[in-house]
N, C-alpha and C. Protein backbone atom coordinates (compact mmCIF):
# COMPACT_ATOMS: atom_id res chain seq x y z
N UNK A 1 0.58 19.48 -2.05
CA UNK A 1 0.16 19.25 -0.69
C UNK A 1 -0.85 20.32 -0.32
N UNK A 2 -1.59 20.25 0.47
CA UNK A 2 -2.94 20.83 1.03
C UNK A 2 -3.30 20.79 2.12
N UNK A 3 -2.62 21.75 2.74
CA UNK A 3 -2.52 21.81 4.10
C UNK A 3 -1.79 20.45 4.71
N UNK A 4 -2.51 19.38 5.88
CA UNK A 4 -2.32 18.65 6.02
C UNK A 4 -2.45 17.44 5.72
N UNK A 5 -2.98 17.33 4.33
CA UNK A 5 -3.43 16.13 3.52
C UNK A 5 -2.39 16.24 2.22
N UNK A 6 -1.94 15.21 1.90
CA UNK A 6 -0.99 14.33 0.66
C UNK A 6 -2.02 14.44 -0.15
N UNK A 7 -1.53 14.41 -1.33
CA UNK A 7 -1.80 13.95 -2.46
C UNK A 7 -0.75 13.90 -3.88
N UNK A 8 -0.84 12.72 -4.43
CA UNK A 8 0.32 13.19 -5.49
C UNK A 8 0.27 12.08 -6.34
N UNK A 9 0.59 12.24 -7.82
CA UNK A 9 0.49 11.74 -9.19
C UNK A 9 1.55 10.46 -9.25
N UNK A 10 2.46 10.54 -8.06
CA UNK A 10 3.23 9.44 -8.55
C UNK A 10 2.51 7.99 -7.62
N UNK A 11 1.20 8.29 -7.17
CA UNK A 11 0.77 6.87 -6.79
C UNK A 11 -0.52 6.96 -7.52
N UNK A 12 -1.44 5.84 -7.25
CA UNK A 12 -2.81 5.36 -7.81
C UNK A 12 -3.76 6.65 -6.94
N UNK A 13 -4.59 7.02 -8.08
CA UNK A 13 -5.83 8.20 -7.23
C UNK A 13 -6.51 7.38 -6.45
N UNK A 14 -6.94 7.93 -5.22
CA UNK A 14 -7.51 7.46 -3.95
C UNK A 14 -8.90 6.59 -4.98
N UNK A 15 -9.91 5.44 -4.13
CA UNK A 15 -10.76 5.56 -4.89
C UNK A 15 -11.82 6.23 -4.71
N UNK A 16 -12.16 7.24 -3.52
CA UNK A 16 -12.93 7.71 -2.91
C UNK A 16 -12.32 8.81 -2.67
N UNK A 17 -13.42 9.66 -1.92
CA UNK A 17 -13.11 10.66 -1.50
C UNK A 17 -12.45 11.08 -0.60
N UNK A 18 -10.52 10.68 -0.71
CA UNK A 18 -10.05 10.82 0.87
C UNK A 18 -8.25 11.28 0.04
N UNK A 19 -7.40 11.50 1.23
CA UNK A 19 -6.08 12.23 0.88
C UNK A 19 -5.27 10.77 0.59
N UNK A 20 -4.35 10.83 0.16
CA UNK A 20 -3.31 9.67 0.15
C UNK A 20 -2.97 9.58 1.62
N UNK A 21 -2.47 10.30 2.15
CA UNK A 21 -2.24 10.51 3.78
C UNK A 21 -2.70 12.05 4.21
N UNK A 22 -1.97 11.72 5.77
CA UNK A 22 -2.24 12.76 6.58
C UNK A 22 -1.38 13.26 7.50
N UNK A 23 -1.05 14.28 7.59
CA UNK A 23 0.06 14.62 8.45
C UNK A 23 -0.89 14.68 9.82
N UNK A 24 -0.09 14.56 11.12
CA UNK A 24 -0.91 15.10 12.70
C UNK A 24 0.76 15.24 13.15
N UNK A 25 1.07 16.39 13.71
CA UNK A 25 2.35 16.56 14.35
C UNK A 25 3.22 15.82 13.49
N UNK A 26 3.92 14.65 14.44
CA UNK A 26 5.32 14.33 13.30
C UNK A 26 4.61 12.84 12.93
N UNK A 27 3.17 12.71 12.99
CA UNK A 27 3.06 11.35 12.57
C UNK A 27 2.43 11.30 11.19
N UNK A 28 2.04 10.89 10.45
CA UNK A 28 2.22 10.65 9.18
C UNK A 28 0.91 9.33 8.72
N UNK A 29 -0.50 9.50 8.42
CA UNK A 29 -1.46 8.28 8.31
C UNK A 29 -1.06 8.50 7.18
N UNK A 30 -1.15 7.16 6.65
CA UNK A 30 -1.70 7.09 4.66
C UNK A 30 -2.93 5.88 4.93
N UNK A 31 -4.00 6.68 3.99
CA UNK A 31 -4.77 5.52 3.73
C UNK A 31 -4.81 4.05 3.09
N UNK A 32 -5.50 3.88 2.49
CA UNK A 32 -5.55 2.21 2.35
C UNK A 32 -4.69 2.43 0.65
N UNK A 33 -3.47 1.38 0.75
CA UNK A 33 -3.06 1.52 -0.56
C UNK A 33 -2.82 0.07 -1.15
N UNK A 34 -3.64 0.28 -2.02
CA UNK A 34 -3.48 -1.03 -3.49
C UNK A 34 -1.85 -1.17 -4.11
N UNK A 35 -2.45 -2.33 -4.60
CA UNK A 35 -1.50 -1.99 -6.11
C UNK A 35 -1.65 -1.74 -7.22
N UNK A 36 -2.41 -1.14 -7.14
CA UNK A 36 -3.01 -0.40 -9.10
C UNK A 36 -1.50 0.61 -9.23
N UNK A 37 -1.66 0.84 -10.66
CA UNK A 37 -0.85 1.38 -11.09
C UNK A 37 -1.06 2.73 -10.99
N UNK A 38 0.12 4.09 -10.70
CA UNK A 38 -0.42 5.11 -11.37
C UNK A 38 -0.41 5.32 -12.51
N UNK A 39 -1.74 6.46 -12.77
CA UNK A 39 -1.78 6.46 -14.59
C UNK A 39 -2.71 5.61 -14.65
N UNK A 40 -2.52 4.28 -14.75
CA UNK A 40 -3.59 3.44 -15.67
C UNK A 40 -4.82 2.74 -14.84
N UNK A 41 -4.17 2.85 -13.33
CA UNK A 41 -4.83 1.93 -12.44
C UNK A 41 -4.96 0.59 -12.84
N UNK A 42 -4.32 -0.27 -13.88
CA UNK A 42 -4.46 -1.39 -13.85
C UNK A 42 -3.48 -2.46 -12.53
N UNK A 43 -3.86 -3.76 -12.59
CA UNK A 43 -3.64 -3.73 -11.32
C UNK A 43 -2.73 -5.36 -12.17
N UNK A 44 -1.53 -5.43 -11.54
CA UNK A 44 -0.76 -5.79 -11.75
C UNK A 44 -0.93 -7.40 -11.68
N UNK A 45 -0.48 -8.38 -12.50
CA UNK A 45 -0.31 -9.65 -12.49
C UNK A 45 -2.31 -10.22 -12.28
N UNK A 46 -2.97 -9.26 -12.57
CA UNK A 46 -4.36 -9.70 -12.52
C UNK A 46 -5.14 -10.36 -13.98
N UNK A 47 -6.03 -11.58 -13.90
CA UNK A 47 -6.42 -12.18 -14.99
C UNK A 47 -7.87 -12.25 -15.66
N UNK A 48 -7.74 -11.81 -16.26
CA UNK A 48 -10.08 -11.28 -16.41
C UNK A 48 -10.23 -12.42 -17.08
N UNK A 49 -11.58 -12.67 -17.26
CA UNK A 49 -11.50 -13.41 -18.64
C UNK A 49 -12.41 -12.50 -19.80
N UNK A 50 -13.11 -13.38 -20.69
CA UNK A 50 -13.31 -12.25 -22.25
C UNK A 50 -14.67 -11.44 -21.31
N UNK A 51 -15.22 -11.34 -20.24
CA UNK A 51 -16.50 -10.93 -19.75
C UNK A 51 -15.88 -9.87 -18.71
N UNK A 52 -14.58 -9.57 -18.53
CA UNK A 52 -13.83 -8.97 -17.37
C UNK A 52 -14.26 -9.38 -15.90
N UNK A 53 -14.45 -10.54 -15.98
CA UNK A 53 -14.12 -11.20 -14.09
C UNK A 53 -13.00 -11.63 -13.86
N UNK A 54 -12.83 -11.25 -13.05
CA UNK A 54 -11.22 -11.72 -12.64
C UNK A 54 -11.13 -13.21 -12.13
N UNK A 55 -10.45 -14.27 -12.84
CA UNK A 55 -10.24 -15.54 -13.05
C UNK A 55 -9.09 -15.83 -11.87
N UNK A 56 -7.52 -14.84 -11.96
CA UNK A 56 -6.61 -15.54 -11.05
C UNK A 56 -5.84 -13.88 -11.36
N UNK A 57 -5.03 -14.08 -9.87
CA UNK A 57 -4.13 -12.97 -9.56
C UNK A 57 -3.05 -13.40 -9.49
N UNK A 58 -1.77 -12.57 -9.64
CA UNK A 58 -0.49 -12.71 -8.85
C UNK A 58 0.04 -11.84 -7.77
N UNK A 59 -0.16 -12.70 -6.74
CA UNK A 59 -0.02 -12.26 -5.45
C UNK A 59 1.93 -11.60 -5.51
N UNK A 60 2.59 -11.95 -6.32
CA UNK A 60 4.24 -11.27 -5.52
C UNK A 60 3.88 -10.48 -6.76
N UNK A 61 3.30 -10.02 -8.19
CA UNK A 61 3.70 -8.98 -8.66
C UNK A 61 2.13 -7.84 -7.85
N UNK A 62 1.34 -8.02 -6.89
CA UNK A 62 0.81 -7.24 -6.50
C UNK A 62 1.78 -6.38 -5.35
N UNK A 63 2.05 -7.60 -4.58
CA UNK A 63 2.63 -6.78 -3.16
C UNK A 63 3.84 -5.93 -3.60
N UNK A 64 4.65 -6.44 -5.13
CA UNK A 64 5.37 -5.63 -5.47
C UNK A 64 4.78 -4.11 -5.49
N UNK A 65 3.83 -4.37 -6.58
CA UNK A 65 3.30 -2.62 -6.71
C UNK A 65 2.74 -2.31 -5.29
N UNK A 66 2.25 -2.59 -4.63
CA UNK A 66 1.64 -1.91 -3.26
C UNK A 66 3.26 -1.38 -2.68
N UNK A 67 3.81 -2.21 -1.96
CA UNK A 67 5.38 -1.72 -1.63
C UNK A 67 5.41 -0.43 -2.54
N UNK A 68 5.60 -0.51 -3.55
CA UNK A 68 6.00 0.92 -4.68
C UNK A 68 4.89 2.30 -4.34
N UNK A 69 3.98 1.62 -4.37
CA UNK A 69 2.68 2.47 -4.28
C UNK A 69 3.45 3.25 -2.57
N UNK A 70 2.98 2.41 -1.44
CA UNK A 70 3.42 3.46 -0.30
C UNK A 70 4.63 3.91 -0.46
N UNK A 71 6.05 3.71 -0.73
CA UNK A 71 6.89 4.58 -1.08
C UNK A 71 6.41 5.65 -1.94
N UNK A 72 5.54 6.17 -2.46
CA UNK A 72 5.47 6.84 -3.26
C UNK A 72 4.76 7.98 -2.53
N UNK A 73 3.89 7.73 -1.65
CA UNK A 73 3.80 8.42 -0.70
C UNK A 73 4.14 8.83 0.19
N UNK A 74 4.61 8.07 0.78
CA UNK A 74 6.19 8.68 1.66
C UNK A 74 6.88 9.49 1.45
N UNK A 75 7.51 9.50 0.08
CA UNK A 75 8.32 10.46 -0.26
C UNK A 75 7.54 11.24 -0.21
N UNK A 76 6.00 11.66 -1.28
CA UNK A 76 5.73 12.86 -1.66
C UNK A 76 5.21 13.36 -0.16
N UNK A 77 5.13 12.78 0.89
CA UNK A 77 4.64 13.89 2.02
C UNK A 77 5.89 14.21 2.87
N UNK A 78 7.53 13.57 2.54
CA UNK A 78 8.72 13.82 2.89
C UNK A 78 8.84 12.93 3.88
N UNK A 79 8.67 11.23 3.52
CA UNK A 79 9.23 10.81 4.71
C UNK A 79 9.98 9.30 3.77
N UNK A 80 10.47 8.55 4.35
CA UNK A 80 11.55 7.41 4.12
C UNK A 80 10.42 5.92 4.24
N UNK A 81 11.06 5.24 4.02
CA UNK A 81 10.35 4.14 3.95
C UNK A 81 11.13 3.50 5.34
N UNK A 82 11.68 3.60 6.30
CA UNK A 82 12.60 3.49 7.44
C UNK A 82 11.49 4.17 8.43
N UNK A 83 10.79 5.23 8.19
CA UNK A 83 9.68 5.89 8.87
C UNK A 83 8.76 5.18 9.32
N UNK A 84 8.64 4.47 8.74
CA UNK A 84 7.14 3.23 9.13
C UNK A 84 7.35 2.69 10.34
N UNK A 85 5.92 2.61 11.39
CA UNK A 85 5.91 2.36 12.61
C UNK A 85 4.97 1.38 13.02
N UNK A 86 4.38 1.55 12.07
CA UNK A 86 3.10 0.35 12.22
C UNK A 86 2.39 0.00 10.82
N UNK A 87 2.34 -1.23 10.20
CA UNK A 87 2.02 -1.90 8.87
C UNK A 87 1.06 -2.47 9.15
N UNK A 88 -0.91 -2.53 8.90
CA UNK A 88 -1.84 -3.02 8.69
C UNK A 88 -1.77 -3.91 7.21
N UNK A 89 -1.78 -5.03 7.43
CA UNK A 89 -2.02 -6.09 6.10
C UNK A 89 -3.41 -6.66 5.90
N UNK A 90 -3.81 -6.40 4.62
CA UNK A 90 -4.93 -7.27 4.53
C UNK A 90 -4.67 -8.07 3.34
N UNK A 91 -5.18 -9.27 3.89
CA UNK A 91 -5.28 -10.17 1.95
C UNK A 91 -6.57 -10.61 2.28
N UNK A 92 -6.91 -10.70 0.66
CA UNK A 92 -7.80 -11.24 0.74
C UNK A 92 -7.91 -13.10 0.39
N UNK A 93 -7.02 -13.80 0.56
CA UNK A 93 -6.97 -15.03 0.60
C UNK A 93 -5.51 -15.58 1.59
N UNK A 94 -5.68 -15.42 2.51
CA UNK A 94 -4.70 -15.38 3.73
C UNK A 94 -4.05 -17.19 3.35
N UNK A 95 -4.50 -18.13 3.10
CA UNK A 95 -3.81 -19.49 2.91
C UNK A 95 -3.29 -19.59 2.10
N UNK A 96 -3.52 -18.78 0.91
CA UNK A 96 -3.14 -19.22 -0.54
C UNK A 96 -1.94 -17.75 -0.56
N UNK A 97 -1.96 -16.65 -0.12
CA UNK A 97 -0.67 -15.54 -0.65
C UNK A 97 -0.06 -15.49 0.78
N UNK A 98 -0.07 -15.76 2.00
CA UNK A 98 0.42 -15.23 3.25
C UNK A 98 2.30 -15.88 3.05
N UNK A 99 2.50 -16.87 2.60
CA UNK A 99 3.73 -17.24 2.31
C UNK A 99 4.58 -16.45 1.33
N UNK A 100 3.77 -16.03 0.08
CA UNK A 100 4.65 -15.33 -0.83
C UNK A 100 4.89 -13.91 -0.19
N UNK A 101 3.25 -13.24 0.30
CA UNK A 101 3.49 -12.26 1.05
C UNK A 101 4.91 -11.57 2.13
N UNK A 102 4.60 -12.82 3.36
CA UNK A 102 5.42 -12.72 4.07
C UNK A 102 7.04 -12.83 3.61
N UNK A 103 7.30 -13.52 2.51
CA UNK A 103 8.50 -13.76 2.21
C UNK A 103 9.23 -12.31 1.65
N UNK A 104 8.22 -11.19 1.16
CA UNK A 104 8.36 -10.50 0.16
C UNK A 104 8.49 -9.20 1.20
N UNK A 105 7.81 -9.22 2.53
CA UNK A 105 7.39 -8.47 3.09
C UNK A 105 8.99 -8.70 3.47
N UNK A 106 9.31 -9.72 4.19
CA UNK A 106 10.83 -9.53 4.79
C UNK A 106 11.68 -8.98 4.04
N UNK A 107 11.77 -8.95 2.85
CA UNK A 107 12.55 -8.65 1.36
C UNK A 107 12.74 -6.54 1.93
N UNK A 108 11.65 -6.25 1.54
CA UNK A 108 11.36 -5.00 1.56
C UNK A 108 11.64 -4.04 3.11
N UNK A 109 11.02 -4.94 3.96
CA UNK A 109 11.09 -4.48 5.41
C UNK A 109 12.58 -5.06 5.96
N UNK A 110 13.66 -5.41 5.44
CA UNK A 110 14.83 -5.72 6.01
C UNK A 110 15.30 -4.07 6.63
N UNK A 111 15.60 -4.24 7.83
CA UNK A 111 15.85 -3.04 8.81
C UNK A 111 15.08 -1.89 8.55
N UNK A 112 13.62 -2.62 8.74
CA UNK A 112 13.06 -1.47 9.25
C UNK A 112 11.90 -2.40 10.46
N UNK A 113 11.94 -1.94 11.90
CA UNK A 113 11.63 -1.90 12.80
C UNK A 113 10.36 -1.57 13.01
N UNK A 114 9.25 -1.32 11.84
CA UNK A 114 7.71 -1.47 12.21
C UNK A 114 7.04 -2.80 12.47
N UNK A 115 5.86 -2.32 13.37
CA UNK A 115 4.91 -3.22 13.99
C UNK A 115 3.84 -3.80 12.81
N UNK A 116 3.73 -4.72 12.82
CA UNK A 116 2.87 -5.11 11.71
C UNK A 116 1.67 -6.28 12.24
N UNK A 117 0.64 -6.59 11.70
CA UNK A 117 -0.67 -6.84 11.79
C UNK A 117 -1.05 -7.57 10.29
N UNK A 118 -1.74 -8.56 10.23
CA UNK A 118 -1.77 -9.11 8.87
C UNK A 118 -3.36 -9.53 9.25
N UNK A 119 -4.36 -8.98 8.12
CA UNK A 119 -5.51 -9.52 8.54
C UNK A 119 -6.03 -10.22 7.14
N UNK A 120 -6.64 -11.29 7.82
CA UNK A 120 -7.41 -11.76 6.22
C UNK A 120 -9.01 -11.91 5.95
N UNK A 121 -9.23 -11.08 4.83
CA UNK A 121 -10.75 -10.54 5.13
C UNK A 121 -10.99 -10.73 3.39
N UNK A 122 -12.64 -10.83 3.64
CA UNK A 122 -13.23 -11.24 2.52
C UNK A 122 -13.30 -10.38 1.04
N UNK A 123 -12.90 -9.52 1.15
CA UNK A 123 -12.99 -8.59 -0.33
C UNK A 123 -12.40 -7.13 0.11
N UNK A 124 -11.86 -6.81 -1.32
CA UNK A 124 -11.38 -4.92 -0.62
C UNK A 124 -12.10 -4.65 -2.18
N UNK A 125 -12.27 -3.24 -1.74
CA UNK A 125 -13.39 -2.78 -3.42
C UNK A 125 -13.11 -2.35 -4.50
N UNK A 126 -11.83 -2.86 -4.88
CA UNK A 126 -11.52 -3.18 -6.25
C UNK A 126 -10.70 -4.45 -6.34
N UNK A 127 -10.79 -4.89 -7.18
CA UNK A 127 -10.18 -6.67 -7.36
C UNK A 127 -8.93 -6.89 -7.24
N UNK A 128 -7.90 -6.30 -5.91
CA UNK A 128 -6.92 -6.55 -5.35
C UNK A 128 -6.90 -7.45 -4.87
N UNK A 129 -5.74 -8.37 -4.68
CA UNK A 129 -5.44 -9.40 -3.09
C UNK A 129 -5.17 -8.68 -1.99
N UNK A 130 -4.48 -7.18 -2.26
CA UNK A 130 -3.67 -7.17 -0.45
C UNK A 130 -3.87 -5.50 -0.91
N UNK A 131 -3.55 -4.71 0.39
CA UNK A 131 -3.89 -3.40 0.56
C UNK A 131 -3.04 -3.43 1.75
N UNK A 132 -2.10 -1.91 2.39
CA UNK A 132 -1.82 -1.92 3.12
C UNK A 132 -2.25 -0.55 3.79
N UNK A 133 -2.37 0.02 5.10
CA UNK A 133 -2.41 0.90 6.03
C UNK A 133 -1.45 1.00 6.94
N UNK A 134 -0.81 1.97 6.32
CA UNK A 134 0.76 2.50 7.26
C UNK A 134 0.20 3.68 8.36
N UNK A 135 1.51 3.84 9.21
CA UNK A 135 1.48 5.00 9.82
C UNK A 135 3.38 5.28 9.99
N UNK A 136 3.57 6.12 10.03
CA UNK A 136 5.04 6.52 10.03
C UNK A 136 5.69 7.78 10.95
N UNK A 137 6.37 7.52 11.32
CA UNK A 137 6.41 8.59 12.50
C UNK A 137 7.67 9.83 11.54
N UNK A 138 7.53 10.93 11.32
CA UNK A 138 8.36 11.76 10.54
C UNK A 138 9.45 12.74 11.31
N UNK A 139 10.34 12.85 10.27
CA UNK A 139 11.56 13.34 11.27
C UNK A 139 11.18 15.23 11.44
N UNK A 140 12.07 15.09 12.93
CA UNK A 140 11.89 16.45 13.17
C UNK A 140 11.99 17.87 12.19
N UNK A 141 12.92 17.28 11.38
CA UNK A 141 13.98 18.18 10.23
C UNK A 141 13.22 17.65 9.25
N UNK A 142 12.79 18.57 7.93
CA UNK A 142 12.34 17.96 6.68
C UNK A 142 13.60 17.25 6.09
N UNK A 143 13.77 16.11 5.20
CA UNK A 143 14.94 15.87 4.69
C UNK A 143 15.04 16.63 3.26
């Protein structure tokens, strides 16, 4: 940790120049998180063909790794996945994954009480379907 900026090996390296999150008082930003893997950054249930364009995705083994991915930050800046206060969604094909999404999203988010937002927008800049932007409010006491 660095000062007030996250960073840590057990999620995907930012792809740019920015922290995994951010502490401000007891609130807690993380930036935009994929589902690439850490380590390899490959990105889960994704299909190239022999020219590496990506042909077809799988939307429930992505949102799996994204889910994994922000826990992973959570922890490393000391907070719970119960912390989350507000969930930004993006896909990028809102008709075709918003069902598996949402189904998966209830899976994961069972008792937890964040505000959530689902947007569907034309591309994120690496060949993901979905990305999320948390914010989490952190407890007074480190755990």
């Amino acid at each position: 940790m660095n000062g007030d900026s996250i960073r840590t090996d057990a999620a995907p390296a930012p792809v740019g120049a920015y922290p995994h999150a951010r502490r401000v008082g007891n609130l807690l930003f993380l930036s935009g998180v994929g589902p690439r893997q850490p380590g390899s950054n490959a990105i889960p249930g994704n299909v190239c063909d022999a020219d590496g364009r990506l042909v077809d995705y799988d939307i429930e083994a992505q949102c799996r790794q994204v889910f994994a991915n922000v826990r992973a930050v959570l922890e490393a800046s000391g907070a719970a996945w119960t912390d989350l206060v507000d969930v930004t969604v993006f896909l990028t094909d809102m008709q075709r994954d918003f069902a598996i999404y949402n189904r998966l999203y209830a899976e994961y988010f069972a008792g937890v009480d964040a505000c959530r937002t689902t947007l569907g927008i034309s591309a994120l800049p690496t060949p993901i379907a979905i990305e999320l932007k948390c914010v989490a409010a952190l407890p007074a006491q480190p755990r």
